[in-house]
C-alpha atoms as a PDB file:
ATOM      1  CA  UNK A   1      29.413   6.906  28.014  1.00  0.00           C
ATOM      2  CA  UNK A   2      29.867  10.288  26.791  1.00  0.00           C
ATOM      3  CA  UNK A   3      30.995  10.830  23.266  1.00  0.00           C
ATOM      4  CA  UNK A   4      33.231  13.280  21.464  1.00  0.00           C
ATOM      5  CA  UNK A   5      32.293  14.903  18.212  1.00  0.00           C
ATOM      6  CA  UNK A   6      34.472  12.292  16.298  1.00  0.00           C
ATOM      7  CA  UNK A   7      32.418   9.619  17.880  1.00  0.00           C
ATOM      8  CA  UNK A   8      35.384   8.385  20.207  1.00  0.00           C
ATOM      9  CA  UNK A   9      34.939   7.759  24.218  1.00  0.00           C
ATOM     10  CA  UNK A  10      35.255  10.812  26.674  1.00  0.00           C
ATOM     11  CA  UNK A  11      37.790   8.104  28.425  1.00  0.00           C
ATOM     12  CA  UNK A  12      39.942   8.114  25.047  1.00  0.00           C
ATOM     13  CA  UNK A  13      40.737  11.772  25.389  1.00  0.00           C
ATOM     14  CA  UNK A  14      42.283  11.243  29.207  1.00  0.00           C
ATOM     15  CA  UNK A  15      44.537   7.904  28.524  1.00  0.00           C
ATOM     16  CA  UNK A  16      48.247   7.806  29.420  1.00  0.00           C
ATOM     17  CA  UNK A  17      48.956   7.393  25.800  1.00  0.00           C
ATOM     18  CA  UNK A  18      47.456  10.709  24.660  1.00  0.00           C
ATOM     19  CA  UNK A  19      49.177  12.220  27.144  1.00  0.00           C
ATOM     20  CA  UNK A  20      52.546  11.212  25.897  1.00  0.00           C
ATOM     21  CA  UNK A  21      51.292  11.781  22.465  1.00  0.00           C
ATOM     22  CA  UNK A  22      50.477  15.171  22.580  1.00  0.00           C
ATOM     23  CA  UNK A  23      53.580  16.023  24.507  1.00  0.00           C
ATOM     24  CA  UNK A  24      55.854  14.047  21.807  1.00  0.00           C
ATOM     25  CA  UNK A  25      54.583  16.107  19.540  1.00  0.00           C
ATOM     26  CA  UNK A  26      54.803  19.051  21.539  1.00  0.00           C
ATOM     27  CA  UNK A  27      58.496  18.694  21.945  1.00  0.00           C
ATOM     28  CA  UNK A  28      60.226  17.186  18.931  1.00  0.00           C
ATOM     29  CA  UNK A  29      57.515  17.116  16.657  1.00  0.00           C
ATOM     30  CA  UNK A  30      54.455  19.224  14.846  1.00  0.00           C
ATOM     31  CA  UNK A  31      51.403  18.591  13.031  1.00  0.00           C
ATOM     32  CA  UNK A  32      50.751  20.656  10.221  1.00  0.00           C
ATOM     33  CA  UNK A  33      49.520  18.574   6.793  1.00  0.00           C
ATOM     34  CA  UNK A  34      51.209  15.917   8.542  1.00  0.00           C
ATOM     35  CA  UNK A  35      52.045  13.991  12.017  1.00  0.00           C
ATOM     36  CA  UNK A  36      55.220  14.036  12.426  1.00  0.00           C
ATOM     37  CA  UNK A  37      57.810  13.114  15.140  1.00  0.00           C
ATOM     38  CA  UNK A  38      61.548  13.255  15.609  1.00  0.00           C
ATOM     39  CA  UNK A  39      64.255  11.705  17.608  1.00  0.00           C
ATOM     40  CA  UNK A  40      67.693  10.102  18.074  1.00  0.00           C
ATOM     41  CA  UNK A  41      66.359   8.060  20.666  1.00  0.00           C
ATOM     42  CA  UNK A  42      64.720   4.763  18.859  1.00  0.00           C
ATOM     43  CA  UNK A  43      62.810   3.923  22.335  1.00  0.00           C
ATOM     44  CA  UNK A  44      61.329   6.849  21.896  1.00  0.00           C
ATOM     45  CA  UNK A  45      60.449   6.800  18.275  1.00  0.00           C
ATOM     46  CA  UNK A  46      59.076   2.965  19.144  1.00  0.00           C
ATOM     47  CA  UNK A  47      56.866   3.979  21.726  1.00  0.00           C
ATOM     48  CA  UNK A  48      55.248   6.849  19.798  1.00  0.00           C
ATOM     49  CA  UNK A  49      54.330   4.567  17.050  1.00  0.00           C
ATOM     50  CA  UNK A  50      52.834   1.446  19.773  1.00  0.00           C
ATOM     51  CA  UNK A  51      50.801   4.530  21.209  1.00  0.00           C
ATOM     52  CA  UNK A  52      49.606   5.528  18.184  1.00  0.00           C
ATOM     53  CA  UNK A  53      48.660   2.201  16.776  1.00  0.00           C
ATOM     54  CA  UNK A  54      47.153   1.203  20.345  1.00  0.00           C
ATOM     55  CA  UNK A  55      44.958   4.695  20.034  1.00  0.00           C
ATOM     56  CA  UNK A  56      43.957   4.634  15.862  1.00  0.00           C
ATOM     57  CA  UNK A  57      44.209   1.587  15.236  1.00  0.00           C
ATOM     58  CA  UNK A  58      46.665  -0.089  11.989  1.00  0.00           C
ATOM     59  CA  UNK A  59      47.965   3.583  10.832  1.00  0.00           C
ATOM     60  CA  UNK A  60      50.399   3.565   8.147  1.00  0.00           C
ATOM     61  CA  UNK A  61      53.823   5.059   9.371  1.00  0.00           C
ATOM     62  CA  UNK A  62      56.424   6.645   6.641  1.00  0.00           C
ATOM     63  CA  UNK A  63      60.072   6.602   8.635  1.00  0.00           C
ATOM     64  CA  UNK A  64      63.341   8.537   7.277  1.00  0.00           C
ATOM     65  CA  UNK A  65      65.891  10.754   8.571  1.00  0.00           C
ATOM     66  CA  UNK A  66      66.233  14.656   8.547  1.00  0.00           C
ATOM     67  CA  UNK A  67      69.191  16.657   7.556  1.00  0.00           C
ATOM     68  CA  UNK A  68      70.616  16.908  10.837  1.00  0.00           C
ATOM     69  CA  UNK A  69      70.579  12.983  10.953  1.00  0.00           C
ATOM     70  CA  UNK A  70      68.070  12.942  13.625  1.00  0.00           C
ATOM     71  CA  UNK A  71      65.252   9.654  12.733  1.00  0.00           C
ATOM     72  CA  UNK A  72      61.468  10.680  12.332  1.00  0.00           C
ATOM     73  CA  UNK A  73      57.949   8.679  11.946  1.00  0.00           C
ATOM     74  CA  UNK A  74      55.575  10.520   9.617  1.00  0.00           C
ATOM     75  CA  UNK A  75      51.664   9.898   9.562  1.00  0.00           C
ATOM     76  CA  UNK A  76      49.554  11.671   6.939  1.00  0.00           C
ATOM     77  CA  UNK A  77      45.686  11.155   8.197  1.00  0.00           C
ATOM     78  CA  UNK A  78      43.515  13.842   7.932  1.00  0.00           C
ATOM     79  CA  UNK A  79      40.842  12.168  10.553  1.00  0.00           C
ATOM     80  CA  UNK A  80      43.863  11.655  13.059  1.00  0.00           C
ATOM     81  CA  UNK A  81      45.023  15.610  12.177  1.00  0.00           C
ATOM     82  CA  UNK A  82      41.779  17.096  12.935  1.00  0.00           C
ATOM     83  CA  UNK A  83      41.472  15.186  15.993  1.00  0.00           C
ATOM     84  CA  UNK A  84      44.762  16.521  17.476  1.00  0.00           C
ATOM     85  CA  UNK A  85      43.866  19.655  16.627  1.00  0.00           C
ATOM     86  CA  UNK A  86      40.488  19.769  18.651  1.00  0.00           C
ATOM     87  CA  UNK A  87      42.499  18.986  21.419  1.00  0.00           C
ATOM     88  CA  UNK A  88      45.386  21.320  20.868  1.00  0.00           C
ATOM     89  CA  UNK A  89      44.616  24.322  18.200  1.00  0.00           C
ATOM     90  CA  UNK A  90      48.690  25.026  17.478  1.00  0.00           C
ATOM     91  CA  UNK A  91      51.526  23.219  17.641  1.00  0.00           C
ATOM     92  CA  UNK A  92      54.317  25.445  17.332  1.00  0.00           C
ATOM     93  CA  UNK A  93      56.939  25.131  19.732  1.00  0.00           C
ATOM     94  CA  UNK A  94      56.274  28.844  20.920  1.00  0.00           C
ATOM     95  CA  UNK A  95      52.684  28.729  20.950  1.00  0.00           C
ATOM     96  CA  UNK A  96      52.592  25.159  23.085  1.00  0.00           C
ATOM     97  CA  UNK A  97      50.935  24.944  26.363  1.00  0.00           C
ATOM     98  CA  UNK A  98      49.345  22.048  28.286  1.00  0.00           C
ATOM     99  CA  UNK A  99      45.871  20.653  26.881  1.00  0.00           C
ATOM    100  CA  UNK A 100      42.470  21.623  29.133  1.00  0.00           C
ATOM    101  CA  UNK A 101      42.220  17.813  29.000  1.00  0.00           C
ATOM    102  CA  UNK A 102      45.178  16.996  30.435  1.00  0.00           C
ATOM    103  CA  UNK A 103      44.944  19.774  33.253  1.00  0.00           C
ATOM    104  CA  UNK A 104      41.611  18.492  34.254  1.00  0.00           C
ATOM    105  CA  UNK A 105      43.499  14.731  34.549  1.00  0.00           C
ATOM    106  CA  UNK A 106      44.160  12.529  37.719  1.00  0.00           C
ATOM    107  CA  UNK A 107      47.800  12.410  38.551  1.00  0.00           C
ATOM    108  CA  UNK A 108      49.275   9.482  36.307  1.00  0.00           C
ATOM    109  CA  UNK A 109      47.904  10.896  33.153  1.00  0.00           C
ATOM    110  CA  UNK A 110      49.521  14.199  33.835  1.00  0.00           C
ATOM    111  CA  UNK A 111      53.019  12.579  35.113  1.00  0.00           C
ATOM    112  CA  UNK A 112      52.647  10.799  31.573  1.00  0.00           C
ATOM    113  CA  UNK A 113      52.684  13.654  29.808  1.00  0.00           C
ATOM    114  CA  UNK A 114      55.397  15.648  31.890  1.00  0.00           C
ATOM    115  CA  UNK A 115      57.941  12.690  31.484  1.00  0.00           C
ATOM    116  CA  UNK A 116      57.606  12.543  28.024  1.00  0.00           C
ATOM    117  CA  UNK A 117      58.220  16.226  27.559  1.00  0.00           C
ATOM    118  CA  UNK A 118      61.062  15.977  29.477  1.00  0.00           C
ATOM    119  CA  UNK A 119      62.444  13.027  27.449  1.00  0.00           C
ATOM    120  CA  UNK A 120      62.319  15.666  24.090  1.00  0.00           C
ATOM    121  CA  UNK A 121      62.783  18.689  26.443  1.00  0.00           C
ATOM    122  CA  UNK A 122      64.024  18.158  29.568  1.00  0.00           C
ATOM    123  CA  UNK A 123      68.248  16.248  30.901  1.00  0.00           C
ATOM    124  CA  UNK A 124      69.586  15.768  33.763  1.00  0.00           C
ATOM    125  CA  UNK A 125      73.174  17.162  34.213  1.00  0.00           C
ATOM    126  CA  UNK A 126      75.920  16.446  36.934  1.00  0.00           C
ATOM    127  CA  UNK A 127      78.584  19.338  36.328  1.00  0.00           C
ATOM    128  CA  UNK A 128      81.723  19.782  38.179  1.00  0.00           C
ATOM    129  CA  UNK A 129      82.536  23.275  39.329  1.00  0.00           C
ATOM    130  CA  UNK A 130      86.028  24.243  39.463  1.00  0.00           C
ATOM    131  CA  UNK A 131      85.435  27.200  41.116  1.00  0.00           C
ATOM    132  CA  UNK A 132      83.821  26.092  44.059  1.00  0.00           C
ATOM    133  CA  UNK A 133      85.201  22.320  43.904  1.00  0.00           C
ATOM    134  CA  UNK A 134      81.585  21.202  44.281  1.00  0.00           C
ATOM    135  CA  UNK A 135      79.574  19.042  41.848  1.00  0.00           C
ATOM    136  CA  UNK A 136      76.287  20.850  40.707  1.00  0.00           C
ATOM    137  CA  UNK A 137      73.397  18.560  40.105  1.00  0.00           C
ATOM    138  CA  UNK A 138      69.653  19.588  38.324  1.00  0.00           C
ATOM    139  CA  UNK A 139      67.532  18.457  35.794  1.00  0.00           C
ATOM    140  CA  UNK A 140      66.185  21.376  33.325  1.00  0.00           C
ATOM    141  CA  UNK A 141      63.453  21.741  30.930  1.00  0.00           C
ATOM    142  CA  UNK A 142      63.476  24.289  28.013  1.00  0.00           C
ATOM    143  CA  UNK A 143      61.330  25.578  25.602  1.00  0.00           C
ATOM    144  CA  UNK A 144      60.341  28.819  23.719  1.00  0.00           C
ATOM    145  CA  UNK A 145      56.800  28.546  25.228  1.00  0.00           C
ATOM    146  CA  UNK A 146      57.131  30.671  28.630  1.00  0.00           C
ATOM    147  CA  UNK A 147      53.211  29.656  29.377  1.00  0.00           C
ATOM    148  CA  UNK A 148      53.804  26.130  28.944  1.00  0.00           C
ATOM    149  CA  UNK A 149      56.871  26.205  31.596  1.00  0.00           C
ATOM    150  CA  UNK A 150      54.456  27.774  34.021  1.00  0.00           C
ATOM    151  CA  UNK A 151      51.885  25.305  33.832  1.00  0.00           C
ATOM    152  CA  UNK A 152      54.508  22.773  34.173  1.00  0.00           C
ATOM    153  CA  UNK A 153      56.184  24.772  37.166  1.00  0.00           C
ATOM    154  CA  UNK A 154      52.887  25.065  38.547  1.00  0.00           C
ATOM    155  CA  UNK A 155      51.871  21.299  38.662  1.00  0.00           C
ATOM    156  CA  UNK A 156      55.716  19.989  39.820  1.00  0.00           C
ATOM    157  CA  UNK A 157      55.329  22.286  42.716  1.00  0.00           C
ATOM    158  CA  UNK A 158      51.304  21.936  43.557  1.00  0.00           C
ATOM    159  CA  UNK A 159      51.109  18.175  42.314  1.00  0.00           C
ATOM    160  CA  UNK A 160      54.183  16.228  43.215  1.00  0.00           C
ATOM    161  CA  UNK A 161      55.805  18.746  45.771  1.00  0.00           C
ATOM    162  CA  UNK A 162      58.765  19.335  43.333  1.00  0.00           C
ATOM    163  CA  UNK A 163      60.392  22.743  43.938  1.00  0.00           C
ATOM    164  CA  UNK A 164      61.480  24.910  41.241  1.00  0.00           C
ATOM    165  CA  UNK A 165      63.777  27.402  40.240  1.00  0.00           C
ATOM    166  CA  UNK A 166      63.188  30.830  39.054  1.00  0.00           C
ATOM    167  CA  UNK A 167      62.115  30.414  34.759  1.00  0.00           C
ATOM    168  CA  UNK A 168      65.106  32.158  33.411  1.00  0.00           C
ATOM    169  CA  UNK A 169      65.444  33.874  29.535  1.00  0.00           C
ATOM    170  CA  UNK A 170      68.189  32.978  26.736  1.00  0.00           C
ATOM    171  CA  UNK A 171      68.345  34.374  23.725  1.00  0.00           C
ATOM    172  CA  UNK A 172      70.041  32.016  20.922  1.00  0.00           C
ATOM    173  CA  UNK A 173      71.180  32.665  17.487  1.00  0.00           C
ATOM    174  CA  UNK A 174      71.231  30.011  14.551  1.00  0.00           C
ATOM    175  CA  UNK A 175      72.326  31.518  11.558  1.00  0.00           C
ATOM    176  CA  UNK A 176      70.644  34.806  11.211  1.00  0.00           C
ATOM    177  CA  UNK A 177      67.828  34.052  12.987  1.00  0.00           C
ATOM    178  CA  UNK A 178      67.403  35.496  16.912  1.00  0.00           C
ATOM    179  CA  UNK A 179      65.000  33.906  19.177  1.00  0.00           C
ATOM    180  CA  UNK A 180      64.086  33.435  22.523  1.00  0.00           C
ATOM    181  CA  UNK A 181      63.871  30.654  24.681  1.00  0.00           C
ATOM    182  CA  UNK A 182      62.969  29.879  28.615  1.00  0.00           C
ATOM    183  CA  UNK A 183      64.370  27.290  31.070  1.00  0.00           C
ATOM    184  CA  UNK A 184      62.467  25.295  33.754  1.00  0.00           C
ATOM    185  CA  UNK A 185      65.331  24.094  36.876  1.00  0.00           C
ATOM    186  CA  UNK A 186      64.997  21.599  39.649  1.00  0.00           C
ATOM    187  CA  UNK A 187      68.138  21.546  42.098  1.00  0.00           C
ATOM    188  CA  UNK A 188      68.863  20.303  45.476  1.00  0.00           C
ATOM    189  CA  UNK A 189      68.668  16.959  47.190  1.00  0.00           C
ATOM    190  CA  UNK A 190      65.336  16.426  48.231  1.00  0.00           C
ATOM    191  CA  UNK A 191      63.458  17.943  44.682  1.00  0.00           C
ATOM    192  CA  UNK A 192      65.914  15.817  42.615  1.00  0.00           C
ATOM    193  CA  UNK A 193      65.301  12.559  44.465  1.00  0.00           C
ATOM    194  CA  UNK A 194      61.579  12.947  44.179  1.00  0.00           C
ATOM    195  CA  UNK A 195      61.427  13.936  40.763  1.00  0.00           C
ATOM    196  CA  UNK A 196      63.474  10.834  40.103  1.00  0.00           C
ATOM    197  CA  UNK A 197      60.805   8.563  41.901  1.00  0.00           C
ATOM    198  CA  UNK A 198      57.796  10.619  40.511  1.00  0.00           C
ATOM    199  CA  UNK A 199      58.535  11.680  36.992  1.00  0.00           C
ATOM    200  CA  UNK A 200      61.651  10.497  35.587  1.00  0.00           C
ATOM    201  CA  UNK A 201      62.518   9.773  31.776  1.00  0.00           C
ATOM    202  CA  UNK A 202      61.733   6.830  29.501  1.00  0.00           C
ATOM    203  CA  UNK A 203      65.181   7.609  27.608  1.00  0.00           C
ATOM    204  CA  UNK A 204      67.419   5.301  28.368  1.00  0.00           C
ATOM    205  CA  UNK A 205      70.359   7.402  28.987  1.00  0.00           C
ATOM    206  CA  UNK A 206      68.731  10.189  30.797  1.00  0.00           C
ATOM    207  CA  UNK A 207      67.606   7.864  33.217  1.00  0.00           C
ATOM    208  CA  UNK A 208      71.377   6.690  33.438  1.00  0.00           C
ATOM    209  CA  UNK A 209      72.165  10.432  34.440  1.00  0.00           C
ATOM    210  CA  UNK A 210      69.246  11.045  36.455  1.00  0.00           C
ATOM    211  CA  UNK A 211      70.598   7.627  38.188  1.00  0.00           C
ATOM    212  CA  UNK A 212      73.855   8.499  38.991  1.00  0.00           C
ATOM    213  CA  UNK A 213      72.512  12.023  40.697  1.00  0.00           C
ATOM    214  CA  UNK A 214      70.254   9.604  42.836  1.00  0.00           C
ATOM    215  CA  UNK A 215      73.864   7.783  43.914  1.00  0.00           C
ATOM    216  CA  UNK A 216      75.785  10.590  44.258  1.00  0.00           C
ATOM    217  CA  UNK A 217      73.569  11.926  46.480  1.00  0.00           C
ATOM    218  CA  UNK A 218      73.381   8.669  48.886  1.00  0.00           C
ATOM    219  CA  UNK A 219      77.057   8.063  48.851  1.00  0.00           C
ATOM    220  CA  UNK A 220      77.770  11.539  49.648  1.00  0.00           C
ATOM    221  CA  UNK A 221      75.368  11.198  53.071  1.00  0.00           C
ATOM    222  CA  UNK A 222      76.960   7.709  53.532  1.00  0.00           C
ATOM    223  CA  UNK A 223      80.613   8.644  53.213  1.00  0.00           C
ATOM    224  CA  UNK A 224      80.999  12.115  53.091  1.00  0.00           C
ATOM    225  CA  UNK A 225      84.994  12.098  53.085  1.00  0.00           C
ATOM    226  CA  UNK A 226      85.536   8.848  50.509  1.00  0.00           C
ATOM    227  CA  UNK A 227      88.207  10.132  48.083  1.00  0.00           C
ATOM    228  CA  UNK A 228      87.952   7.364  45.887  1.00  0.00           C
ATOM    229  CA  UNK A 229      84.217   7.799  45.387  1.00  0.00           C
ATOM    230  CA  UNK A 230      84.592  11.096  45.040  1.00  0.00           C
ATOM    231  CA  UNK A 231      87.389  10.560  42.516  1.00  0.00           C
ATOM    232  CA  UNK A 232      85.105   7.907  40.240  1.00  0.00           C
ATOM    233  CA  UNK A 233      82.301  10.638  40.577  1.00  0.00           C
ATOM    234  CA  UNK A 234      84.894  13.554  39.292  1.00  0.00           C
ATOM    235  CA  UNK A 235      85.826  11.458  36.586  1.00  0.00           C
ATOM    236  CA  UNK A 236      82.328  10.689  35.717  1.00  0.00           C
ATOM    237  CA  UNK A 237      81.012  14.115  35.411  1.00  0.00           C
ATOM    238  CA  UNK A 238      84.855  15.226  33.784  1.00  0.00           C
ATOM    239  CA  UNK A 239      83.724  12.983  30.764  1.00  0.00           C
ATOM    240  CA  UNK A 240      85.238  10.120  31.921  1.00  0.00           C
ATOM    241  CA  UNK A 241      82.980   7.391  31.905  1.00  0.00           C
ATOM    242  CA  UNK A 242      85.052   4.389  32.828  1.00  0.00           C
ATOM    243  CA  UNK A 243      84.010   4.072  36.833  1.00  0.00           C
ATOM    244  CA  UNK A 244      86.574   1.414  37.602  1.00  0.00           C
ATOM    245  CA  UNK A 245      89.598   3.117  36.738  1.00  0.00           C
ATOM    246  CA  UNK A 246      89.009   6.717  37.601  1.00  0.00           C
ATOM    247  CA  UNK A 247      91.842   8.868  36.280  1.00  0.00           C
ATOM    248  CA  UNK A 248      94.264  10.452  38.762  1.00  0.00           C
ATOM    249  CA  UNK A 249      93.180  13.517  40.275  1.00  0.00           C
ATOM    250  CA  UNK A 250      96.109  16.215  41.342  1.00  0.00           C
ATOM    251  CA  UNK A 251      95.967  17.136  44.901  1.00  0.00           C
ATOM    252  CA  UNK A 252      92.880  15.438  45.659  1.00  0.00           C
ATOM    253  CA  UNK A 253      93.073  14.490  49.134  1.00  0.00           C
ATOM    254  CA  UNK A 254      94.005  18.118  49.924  1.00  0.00           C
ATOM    255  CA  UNK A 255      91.424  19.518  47.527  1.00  0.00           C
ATOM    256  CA  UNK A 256      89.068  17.528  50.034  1.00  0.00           C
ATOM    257  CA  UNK A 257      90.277  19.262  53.004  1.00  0.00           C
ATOM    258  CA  UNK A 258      88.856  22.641  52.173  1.00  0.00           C
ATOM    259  CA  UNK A 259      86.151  23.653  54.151  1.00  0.00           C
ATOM    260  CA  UNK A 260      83.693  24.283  51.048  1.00  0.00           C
ATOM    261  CA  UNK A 261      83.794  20.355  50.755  1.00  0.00           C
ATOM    262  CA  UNK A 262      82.710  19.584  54.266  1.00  0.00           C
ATOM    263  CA  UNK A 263      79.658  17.473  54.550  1.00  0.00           C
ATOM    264  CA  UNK A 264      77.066  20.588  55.986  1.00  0.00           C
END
């Protein structure tokens, strides 16, 4: 079997939890004179630290909590740290793109990694617009790393026949500080529905969102003109979470009636 210059199995550098590894650390962490990795999410935090263990073996992890209150897992190992950095020279959030090794990957190692970007990266949002009375469904991904949103663009659309939108700029302001970031979008039916069965999340409540886009979606084919669904969906998108007693909606029945709300 080939070998690596550390000594470690060609196989080792292709494995699913590499892939979510270096993508983890991509999105809500860095590695600079240490590993480190943050989220709010403790499933997430959990399954960094099992794929790190399961990958260099009985590693000794430091946990605490930043500023902002969001929980981290910190790894000082300067073996571990030279190793990521063969595979990926900088970690900076703007200087990110996907690793050579995970390009020239079958299929499940790169969905591995591109799920658990978009659980630090990515949500899934159901909006309702009171403009056009229509509830606006997509799933977005962003990141001050245009290059890295084109690769990912690139393999949605090549790889798993996912459709995306145009990248589109932002420019945000913390403090004094001005910087620039992209976003990745996926709307419409069919691109949403198969990005739920071939990507998805691992965080819990993104896959509760990305869930109830899948329903709306087959309850709106099944009964296009049910007001009550339609009500418990209105209500669920209006920040009302309680699906078994929607909240009255004003003029709802003739709200339905308008021809922008016809099933096409």
């Amino acid at each position: 079997m080939k070998k690596s210059n550390n000594s470690i199995p060609y196989q080792w550098f292709v494995s699913k939890r590499l892939a979510r590894i270096l993508a983890h650390l991509m999105g809500d962490g860095c590695v600079a004179k240490y590993i480190r990795y943050h989220n709010k999410e403790q499933a997430l935090l959990n399954q960094f630290k099992t794929d790190f263990v399961k990958l260099f073996g009985n590693v000794h992890f430091t946990e605490g909590m930043s500023n902002s209150g969001t929980s981290f897992v910190n790894v000082q190992n300067k073996r571990i740290r030279e190793i990521l950095f063969k595979l990926h020279k900088d970690y900076r959030s703007e200087k990110i793109e996907i690793p050579k090794q995970i390009l020239l990957s079958g299929k499940p190692i790169k969905k591995e990694f591109l799920k658990a970007f978009f659980d630090d990266e990515g949500c899934a949002t159901m909006k309702f617009c009171q403009t056009s009375k229509e509830i606006k469904c997509a799933v977005q991904l962003t990141s001050k790393s245009l290059k890295i949103l084109r690769q990912i663009k690139k393999l949605l659309e090549k790889e798993f026949s996912i459709t995306c939108n145009k990248l589109m700029q932002a420019t945000k302001i913390t403090g004094n500080k001005k910087f620039i970031t992209w976003m990745l979008a996926i709307t419409g039916k069919e691109n949403l529905i198969r990005f739920t069965d071939e990507i998805n999340f691992y965080h819990p409540r993104k896959i509760e969102n990305l869930n109830q886009i899948k329903a709306y979606y087959v309850i709106r084919k099944g009964q296009p003109r049910n007001v009550y669904i339609f009500s418990l969906l209105y209500n669920y998108v209006s920040g009302h979470r309680s699906l078994e007693t929607p909240k009255p909606i004003p003029n709802l029945e003739q709200m339905w009636q308008k021809s922008h709300l016809q099933e096409s």
